[in-house]
N, C-alpha and C. Protein backbone atom coordinates (compact mmCIF):
# COMPACT_ATOMS: atom_id res chain seq x y z
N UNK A 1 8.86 -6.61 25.17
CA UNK A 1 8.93 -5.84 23.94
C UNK A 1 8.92 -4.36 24.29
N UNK A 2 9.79 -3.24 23.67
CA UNK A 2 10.31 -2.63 24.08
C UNK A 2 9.15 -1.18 23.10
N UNK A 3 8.32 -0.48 23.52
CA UNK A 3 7.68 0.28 22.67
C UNK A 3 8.55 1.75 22.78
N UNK A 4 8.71 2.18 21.18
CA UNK A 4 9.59 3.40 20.98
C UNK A 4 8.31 4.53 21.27
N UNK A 5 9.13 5.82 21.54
CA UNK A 5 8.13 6.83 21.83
C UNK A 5 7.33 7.13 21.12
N UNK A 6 7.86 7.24 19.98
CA UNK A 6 6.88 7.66 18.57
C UNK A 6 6.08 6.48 18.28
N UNK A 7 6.21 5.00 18.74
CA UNK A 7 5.21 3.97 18.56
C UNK A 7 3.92 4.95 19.67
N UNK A 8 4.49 5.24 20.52
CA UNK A 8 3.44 5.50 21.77
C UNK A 8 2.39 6.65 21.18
N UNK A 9 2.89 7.85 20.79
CA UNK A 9 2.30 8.65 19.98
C UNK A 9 1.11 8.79 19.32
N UNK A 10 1.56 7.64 18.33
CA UNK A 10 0.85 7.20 17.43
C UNK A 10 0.93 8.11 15.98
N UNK A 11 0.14 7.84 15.03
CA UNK A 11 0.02 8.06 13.53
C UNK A 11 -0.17 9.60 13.45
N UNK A 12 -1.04 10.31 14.52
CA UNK A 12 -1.49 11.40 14.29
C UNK A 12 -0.66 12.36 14.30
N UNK A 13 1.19 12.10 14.86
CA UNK A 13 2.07 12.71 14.69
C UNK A 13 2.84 13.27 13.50
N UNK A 14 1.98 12.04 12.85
CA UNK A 14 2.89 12.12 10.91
C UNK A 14 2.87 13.71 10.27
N UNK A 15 1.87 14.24 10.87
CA UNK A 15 1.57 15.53 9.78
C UNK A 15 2.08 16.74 11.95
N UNK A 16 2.52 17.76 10.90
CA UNK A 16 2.43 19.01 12.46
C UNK A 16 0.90 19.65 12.24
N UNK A 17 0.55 20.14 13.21
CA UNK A 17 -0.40 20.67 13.38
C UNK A 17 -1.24 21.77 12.40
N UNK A 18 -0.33 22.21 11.55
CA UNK A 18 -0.25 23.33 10.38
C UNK A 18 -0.77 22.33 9.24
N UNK A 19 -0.20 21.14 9.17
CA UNK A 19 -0.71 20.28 7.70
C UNK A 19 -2.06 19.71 8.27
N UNK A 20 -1.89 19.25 9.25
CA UNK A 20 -3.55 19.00 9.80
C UNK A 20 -4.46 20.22 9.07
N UNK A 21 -4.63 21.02 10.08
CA UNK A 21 -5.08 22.25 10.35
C UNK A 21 -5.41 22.40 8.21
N UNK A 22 -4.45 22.21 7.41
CA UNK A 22 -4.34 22.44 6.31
C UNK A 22 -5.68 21.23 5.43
N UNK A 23 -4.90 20.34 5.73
CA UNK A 23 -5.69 19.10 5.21
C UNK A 23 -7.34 18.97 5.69
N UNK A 24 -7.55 19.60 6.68
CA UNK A 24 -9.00 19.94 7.17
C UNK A 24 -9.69 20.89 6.35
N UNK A 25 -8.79 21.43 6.17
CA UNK A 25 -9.45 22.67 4.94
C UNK A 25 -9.60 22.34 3.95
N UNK A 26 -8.86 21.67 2.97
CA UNK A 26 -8.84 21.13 1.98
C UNK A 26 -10.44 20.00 1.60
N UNK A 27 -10.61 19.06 2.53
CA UNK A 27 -11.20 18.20 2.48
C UNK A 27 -12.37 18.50 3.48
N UNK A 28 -12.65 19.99 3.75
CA UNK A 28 -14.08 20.45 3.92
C UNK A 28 -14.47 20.04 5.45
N UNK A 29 -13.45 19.75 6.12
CA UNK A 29 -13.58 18.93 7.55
C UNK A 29 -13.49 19.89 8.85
N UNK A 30 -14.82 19.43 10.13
CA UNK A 30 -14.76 20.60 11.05
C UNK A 30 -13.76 20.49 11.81
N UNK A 31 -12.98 20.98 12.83
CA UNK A 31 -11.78 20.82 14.01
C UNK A 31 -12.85 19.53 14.35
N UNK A 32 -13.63 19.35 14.80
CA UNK A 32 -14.04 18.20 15.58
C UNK A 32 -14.03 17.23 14.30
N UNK A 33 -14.29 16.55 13.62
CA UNK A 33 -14.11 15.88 12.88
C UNK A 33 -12.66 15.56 12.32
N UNK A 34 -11.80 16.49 12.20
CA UNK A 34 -10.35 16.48 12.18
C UNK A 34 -9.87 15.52 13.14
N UNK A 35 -10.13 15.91 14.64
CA UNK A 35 -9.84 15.58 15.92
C UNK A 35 -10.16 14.05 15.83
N UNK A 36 -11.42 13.60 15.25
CA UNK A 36 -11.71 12.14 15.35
C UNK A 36 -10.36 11.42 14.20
N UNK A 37 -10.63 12.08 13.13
CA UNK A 37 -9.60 11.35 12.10
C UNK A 37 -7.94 11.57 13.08
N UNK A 38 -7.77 12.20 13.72
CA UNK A 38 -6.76 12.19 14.36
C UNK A 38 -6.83 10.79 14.89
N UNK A 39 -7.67 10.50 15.90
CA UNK A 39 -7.73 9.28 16.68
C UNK A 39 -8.00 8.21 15.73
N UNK A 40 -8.33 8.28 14.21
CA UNK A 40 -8.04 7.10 14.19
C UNK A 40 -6.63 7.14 13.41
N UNK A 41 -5.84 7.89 13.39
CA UNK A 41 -4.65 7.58 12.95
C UNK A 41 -3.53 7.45 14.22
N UNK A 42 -4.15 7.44 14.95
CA UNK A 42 -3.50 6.51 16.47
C UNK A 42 -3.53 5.39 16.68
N UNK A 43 -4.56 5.19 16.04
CA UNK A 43 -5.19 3.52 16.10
C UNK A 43 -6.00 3.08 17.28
N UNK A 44 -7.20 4.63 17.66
CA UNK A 44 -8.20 4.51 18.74
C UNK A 44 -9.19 4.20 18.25
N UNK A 45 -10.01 3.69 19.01
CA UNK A 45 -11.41 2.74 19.09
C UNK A 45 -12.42 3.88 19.43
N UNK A 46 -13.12 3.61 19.00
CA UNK A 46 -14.65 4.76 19.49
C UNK A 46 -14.94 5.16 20.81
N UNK A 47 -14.29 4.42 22.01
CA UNK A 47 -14.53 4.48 23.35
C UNK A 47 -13.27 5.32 23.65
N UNK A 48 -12.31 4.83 22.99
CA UNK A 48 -11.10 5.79 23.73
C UNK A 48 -11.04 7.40 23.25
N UNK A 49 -11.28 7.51 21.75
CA UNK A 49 -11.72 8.53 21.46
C UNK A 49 -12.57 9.99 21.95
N UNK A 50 -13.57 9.23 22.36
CA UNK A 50 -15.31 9.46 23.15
C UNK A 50 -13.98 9.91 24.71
N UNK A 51 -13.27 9.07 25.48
CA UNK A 51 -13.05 9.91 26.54
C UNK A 51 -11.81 10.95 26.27
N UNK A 52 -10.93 10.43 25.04
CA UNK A 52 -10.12 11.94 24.75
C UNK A 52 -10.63 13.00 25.00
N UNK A 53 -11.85 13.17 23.73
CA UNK A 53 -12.09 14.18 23.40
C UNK A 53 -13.56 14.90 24.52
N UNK A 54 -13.40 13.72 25.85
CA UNK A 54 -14.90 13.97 26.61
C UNK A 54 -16.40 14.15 25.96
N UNK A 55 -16.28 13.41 24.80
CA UNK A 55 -17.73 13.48 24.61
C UNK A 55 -18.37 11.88 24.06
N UNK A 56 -19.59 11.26 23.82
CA UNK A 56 -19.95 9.83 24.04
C UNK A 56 -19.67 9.20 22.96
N UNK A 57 -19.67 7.96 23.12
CA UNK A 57 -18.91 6.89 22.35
C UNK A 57 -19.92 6.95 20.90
N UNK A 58 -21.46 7.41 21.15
CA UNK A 58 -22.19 7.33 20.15
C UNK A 58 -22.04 8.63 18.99
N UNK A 59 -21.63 10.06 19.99
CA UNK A 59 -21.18 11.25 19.08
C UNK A 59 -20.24 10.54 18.26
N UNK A 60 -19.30 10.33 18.64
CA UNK A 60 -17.86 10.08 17.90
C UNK A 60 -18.24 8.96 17.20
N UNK A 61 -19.11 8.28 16.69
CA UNK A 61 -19.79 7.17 16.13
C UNK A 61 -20.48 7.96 15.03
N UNK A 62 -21.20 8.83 15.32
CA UNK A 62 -22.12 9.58 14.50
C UNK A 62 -20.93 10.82 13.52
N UNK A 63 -20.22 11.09 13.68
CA UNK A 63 -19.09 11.92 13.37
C UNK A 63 -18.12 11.28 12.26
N UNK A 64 -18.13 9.57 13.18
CA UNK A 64 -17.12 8.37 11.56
C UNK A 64 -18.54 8.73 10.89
N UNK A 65 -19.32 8.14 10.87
CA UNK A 65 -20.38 7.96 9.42
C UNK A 65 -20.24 9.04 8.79
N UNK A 66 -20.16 10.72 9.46
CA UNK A 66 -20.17 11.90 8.79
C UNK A 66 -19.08 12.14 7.98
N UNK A 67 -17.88 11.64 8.64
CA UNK A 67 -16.45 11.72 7.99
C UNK A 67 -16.40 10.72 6.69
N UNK A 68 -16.93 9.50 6.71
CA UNK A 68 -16.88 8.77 5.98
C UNK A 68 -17.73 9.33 4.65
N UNK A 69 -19.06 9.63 5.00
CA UNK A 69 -19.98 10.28 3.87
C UNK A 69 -18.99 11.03 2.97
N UNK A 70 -18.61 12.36 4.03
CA UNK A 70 -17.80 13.46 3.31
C UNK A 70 -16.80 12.84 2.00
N UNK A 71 -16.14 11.86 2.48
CA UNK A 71 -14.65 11.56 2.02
C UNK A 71 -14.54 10.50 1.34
N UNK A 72 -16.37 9.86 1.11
CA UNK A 72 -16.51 9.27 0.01
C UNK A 72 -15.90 7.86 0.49
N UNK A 73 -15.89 7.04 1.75
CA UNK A 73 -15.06 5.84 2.04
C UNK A 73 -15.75 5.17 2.95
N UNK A 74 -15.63 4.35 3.16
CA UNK A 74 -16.11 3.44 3.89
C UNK A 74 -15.45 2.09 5.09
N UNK A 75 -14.28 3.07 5.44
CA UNK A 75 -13.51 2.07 6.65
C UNK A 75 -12.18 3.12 7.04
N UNK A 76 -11.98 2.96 8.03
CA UNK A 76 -10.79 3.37 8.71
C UNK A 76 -9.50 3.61 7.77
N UNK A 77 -9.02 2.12 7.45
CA UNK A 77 -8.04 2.07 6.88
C UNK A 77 -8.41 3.29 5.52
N UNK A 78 -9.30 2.91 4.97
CA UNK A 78 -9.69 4.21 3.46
C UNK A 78 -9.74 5.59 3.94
N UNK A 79 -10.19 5.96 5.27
CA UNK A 79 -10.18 7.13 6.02
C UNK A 79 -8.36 7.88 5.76
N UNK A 80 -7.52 7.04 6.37
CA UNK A 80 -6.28 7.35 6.79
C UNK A 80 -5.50 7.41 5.16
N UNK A 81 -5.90 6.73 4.05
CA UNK A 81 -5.62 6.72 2.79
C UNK A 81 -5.62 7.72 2.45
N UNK A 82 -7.04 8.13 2.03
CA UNK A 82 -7.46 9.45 2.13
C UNK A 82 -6.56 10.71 2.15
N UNK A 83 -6.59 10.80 3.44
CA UNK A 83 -5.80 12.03 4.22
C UNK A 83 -4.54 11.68 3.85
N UNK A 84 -4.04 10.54 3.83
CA UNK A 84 -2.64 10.94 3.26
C UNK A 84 -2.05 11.60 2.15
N UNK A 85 -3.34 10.72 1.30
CA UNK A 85 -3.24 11.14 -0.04
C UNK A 85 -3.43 12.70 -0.48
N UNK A 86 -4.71 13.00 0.34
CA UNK A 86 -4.84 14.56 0.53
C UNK A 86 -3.54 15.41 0.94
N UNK A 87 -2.53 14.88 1.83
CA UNK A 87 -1.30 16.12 2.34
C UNK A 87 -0.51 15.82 1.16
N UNK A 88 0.02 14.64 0.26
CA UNK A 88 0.66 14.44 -0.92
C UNK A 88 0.51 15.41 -1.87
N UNK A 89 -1.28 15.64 -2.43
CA UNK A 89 -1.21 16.46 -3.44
C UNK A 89 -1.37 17.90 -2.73
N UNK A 90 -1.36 18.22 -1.53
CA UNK A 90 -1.52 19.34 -0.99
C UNK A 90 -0.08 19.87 -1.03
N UNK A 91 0.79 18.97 -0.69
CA UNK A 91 2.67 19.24 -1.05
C UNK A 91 2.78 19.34 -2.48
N UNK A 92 2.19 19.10 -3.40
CA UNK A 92 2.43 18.86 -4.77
C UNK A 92 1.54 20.52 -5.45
N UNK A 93 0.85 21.05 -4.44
CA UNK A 93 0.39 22.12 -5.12
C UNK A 93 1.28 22.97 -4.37
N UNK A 94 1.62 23.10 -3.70
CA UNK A 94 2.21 24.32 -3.32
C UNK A 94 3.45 24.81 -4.00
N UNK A 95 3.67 25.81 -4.28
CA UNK A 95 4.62 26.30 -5.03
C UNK A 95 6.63 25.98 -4.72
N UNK A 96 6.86 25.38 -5.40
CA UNK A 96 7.97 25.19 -5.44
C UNK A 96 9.38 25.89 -5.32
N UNK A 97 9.50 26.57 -3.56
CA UNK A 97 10.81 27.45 -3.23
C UNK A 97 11.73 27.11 -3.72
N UNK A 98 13.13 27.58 -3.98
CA UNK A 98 14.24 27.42 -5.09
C UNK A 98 14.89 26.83 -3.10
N UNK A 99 15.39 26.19 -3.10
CA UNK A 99 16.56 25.44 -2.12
C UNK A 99 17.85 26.16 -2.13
N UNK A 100 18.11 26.99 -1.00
CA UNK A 100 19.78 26.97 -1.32
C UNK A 100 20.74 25.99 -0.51
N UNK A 101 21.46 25.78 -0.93
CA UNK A 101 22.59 25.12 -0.30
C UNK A 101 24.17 25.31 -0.21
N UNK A 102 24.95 25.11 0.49
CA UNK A 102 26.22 25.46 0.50
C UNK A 102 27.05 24.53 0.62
N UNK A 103 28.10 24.59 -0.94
CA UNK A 103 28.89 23.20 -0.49
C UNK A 103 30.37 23.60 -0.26
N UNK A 104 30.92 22.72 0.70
CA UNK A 104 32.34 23.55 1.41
C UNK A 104 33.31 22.46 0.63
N UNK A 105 34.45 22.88 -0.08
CA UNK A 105 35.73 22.57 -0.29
C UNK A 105 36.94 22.64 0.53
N UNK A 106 37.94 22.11 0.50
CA UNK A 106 39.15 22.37 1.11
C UNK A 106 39.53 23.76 0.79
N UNK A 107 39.58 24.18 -0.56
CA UNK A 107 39.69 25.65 -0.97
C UNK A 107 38.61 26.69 -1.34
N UNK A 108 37.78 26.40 -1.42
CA UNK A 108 36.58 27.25 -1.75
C UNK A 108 35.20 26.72 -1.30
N UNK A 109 34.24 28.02 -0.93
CA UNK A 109 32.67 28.06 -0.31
C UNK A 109 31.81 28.00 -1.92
N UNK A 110 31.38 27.21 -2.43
CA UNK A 110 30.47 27.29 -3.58
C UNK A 110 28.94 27.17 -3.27
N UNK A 111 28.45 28.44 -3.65
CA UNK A 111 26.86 28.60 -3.30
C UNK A 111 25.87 28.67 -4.27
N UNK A 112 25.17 27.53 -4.28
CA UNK A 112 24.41 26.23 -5.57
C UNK A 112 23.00 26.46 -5.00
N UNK A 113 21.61 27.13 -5.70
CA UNK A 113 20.80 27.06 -5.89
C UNK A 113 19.92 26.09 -6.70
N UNK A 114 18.84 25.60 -6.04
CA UNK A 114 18.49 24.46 -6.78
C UNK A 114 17.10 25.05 -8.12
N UNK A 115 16.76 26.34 -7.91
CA UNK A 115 16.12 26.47 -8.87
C UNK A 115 17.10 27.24 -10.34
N UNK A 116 18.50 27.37 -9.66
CA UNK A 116 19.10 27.77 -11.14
C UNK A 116 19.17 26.04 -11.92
N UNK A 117 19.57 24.98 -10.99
CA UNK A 117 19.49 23.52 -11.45
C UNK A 117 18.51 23.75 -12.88
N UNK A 118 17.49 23.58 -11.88
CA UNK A 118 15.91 23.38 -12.19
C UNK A 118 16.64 24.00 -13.82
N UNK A 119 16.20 25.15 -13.82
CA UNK A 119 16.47 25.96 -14.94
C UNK A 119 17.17 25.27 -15.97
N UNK A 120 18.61 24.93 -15.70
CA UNK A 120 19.35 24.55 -16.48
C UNK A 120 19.00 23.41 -17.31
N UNK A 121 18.31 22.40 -16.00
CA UNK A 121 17.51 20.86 -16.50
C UNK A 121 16.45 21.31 -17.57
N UNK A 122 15.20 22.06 -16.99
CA UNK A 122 14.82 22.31 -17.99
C UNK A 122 14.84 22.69 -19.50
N UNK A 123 15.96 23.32 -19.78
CA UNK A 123 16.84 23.87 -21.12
C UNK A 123 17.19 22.68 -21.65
N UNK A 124 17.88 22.30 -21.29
CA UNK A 124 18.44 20.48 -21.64
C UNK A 124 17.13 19.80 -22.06
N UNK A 125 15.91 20.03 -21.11
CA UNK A 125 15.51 18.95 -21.46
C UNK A 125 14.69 19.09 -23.06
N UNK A 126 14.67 21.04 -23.24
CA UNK A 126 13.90 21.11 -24.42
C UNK A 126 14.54 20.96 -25.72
């Protein structure tokens, strides 16, 4: 069986370092505690974790219960819920840039903004 790179990776790739970094803030979480929820969205065990990050299998033990308290959950899988759910409405607050785009014809360059769309939809829709 043939494992793809991004299988190898793991989960903690889903977000770049900026939505991490983001989602830690949001949900009141230290870099070290981030770092653990990282590992478990790899799908690491408390031991592998403990030698990532060089410190003991019982810290990084004591750190899930802390993460868990915080975030109101009680298992891994609810951990990774969580945080997803957290970068969803974290994309959902941020302010909405207008898109440009450019569409090419055989005879003409037509240049289509998606917040004049927006605009227009909106009018229609009132």
């Amino acid at each position: 069986m043939n494992v793809s790179e991004s299988d190898r990776r793991g989960g903690s790739h889903l977000f770049a370092s900026e939505e991490w970094r983001q989602i830690g803030d949001s949900l009141g979480l230290s870099p070290r505690e981030l770092q653990i929820i990282r590992g478990i969205f790899d799908d690491s065990k408390e031991l592998a974790i403990a030698r990532e990050l060089e410190i003991s299998p019982h810290t990084v033990h004591t750190y899930l219960e802390r993460i868990y308290r915080k975030l109101e959950v009680n298992s891994r899988v609810q951990v990774v819920l969580r945080v997803v759910v957290e970068r969803m409405e974290l994309g959902s607050r941020t302010e909405a840039r207008p898109v440009s785009f450019t569409v090419s014809t055989e005879q003409s360059t037509v240049d289509k903004s998606s917040s004049r769309q927006r605009t227009s939809e909106q009018t229609t829709a009132q």
